[in-house]
N, C-alpha and C. Protein backbone atom coordinates (compact mmCIF):
# COMPACT_ATOMS: atom_id res chain seq x y z
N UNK A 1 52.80 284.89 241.38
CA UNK A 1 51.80 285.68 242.05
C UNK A 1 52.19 287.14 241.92
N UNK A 2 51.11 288.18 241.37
CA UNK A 2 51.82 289.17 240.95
C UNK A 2 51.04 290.25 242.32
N UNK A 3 50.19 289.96 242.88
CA UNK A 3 49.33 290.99 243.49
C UNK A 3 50.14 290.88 244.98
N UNK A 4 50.80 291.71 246.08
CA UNK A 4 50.98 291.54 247.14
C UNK A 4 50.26 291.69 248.27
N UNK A 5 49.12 292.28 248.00
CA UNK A 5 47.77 292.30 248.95
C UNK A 5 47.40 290.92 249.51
N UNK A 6 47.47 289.97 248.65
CA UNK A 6 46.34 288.45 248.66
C UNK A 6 47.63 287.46 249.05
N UNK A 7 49.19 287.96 249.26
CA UNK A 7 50.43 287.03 249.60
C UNK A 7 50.23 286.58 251.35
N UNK A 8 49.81 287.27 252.34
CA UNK A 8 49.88 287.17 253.23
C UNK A 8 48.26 287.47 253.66
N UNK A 9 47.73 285.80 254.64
CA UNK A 9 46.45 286.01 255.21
C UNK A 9 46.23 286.52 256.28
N UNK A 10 47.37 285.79 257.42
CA UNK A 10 46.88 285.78 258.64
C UNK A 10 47.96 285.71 259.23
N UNK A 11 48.33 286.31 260.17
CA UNK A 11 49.59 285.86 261.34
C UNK A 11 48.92 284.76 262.21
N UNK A 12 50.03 284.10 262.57
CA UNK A 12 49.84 283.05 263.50
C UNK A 12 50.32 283.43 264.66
N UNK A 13 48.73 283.38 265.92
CA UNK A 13 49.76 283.96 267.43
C UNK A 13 49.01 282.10 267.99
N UNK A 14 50.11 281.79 267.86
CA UNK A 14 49.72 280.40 268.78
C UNK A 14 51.40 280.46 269.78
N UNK A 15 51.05 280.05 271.16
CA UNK A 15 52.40 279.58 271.89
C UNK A 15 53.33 279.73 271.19
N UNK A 16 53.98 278.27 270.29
CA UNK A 16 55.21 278.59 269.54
C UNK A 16 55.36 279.71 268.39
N UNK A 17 54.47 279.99 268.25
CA UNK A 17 54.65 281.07 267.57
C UNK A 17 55.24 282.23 268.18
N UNK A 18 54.94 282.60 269.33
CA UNK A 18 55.09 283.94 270.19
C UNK A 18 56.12 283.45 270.93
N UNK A 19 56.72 282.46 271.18
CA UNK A 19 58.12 281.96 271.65
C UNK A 19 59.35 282.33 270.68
N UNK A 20 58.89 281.63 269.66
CA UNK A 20 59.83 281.78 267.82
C UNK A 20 60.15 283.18 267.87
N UNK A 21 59.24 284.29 267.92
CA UNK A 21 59.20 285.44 268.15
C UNK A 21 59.88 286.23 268.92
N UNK A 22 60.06 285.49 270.47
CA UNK A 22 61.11 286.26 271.14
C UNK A 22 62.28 286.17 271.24
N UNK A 23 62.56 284.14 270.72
CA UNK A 23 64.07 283.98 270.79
C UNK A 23 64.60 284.29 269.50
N UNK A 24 63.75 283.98 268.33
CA UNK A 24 64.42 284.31 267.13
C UNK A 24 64.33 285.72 266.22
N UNK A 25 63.08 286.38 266.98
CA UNK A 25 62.56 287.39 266.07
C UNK A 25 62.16 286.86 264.71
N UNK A 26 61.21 286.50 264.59
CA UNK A 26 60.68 285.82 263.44
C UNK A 26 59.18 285.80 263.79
N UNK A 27 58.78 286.12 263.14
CA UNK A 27 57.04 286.05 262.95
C UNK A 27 56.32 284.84 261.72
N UNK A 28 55.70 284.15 262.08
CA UNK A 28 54.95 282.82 261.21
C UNK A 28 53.22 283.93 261.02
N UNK A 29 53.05 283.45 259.34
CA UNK A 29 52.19 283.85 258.73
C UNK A 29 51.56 282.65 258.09
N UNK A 30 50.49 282.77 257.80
CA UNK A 30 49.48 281.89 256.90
C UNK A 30 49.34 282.97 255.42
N UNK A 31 50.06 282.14 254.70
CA UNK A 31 50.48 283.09 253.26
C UNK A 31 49.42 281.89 252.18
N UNK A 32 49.47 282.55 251.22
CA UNK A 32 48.68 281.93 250.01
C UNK A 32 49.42 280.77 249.54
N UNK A 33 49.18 279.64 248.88
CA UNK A 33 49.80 278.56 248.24
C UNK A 33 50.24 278.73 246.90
N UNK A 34 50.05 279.86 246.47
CA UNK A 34 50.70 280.61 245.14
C UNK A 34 52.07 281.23 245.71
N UNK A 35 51.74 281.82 246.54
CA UNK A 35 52.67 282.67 246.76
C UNK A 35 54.44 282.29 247.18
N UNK A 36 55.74 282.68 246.67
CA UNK A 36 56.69 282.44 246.98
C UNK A 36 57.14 283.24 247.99
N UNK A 37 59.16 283.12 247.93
CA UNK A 37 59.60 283.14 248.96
C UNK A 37 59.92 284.90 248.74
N UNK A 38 60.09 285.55 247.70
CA UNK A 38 59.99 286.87 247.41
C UNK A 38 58.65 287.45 247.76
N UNK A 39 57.55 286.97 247.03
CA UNK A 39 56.30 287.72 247.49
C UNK A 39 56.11 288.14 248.74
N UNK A 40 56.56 286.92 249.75
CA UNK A 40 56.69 286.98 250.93
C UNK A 40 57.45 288.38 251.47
N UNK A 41 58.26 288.34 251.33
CA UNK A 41 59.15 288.95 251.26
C UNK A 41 58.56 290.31 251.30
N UNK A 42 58.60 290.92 250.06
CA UNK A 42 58.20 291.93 249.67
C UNK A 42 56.82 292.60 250.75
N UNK A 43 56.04 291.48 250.55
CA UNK A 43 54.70 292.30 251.25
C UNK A 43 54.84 292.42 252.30
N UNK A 44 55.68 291.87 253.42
CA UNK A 44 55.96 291.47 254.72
C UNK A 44 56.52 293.41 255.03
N UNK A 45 57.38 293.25 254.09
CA UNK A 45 58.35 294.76 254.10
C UNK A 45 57.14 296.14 253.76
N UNK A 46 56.37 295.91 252.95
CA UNK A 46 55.77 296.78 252.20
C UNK A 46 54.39 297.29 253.31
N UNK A 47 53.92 296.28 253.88
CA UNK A 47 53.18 296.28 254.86
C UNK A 47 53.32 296.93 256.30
N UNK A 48 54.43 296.53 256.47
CA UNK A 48 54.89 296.55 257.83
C UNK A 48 55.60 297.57 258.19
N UNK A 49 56.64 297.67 256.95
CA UNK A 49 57.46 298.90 257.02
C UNK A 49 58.94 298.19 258.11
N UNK A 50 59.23 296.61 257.31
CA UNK A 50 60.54 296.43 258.11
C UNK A 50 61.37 295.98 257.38
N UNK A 51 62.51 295.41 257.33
CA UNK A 51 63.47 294.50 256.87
C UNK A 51 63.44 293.29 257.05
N UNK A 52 63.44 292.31 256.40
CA UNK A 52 63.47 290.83 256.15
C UNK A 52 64.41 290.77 255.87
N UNK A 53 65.23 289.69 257.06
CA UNK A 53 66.57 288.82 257.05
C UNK A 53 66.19 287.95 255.75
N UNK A 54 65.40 286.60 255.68
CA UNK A 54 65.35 285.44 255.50
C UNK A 54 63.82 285.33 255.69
N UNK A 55 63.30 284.18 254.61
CA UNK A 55 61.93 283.39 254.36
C UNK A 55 62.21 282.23 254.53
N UNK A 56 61.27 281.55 255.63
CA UNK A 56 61.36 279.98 255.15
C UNK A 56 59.95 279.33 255.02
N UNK A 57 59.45 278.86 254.48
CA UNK A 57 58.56 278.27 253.95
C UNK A 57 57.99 276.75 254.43
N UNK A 58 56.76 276.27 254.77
CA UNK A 58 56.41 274.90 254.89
C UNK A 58 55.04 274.65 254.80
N UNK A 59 54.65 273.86 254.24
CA UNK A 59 53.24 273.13 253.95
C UNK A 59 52.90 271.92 254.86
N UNK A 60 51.98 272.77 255.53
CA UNK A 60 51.86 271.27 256.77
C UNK A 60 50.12 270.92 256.22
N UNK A 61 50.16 269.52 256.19
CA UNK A 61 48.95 269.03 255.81
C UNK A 61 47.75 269.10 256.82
N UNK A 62 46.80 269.19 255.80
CA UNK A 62 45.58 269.21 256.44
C UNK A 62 45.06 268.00 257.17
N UNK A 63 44.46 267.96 258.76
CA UNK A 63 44.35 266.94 259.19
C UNK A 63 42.80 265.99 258.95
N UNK A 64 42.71 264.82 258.73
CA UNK A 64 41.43 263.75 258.59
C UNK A 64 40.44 264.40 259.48
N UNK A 65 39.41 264.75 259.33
CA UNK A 65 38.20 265.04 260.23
C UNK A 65 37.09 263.65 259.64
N UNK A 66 36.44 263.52 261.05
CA UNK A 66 35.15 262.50 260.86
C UNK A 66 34.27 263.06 261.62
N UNK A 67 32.70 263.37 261.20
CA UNK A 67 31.73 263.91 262.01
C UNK A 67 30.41 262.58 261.68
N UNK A 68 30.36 261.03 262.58
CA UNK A 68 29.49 260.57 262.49
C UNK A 68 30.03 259.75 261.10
N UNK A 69 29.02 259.35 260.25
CA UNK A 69 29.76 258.17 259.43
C UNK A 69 30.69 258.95 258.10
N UNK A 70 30.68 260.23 258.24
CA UNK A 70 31.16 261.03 256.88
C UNK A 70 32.75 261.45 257.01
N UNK A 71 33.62 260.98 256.19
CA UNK A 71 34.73 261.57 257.15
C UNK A 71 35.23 262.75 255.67
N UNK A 72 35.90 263.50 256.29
CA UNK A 72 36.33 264.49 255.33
C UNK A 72 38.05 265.15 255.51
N UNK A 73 38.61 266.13 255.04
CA UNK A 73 40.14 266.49 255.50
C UNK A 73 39.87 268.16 255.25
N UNK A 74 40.73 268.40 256.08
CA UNK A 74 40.60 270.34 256.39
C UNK A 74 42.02 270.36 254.76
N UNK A 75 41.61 271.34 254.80
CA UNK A 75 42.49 271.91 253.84
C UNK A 75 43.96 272.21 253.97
N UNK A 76 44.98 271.97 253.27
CA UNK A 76 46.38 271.92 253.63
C UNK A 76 47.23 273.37 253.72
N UNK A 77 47.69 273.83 254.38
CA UNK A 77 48.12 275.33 255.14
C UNK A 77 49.71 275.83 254.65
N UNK A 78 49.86 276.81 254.16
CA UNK A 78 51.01 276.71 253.85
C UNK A 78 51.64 278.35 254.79
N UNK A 79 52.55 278.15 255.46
CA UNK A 79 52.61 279.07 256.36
C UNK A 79 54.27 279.51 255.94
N UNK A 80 54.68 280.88 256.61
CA UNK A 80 55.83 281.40 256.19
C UNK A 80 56.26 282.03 257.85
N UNK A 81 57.84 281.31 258.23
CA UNK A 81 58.23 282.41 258.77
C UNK A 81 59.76 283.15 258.29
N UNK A 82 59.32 284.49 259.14
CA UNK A 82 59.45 285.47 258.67
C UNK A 82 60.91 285.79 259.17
N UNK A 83 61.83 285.73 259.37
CA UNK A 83 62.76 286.68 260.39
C UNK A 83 63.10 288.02 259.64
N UNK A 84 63.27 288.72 260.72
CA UNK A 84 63.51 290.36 260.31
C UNK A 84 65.05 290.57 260.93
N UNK A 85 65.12 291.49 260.59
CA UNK A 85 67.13 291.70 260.89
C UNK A 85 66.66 292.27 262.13
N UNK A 86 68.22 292.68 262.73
CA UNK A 86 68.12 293.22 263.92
C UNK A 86 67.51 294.65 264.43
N UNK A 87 67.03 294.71 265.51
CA UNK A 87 66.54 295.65 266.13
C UNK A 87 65.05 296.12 265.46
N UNK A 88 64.36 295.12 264.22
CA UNK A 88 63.24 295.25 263.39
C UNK A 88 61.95 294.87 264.45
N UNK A 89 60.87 295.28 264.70
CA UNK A 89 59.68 294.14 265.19
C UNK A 89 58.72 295.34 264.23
N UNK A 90 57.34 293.89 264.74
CA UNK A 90 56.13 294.70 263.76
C UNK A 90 55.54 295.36 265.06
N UNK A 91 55.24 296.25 265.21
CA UNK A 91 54.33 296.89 266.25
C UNK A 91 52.93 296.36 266.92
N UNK A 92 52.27 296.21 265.20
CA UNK A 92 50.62 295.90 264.64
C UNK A 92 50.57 294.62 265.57
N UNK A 93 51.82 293.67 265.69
CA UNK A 93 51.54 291.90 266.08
C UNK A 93 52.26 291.50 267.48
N UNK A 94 52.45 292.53 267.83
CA UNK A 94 53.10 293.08 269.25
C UNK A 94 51.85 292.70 270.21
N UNK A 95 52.02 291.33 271.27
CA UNK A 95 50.71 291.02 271.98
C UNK A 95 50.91 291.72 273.28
């Protein structure tokens, strides 16, 4: 993936997310399924204007939906968190 604009979609503010956040300093993103553990990386820094400790990476599957006799599946998510070194936070994702 060469473009760093299209590496990172969406931050994730759910509960564990904003927990992860205070004990670990780490922020979880909804990143592209192209995208690696550098891209990550990079745009996270380039964006934000911080330091990245460490990327870790996971693909959690999309769950079975049924509406009536049709059943169908959401699409599979591939999310990144983030940790930043010490004394780093993003401001922008600051709730």
């Amino acid at each position: 993936m060469k473009e760093l604009n299209t590496a990172i979609e969406r931050a994730v503010q759910s509960e564990k997310s904003l927990k992860i956040r205070e004990i670990n300093n780490t922020y979880v993103f909804n990143v592209n399924r192209d995208a690696n553990k550098k891209d990550i990386k990079d745009a996270v820094e380039k964006y934000f204007n911080v330091k990245v400790d460490n990327v870790n990476t996971v693909i959690t599957r999309g769950k079975f939906r049924r509406v009536g006799k049709y059943n169908g599946k959401l699409p599979n998510i591939k999310k990144a968190y983030v940790k930043l070194q010490e004394g780093q936070r993003i401001s922008a994702l600051e709730v």
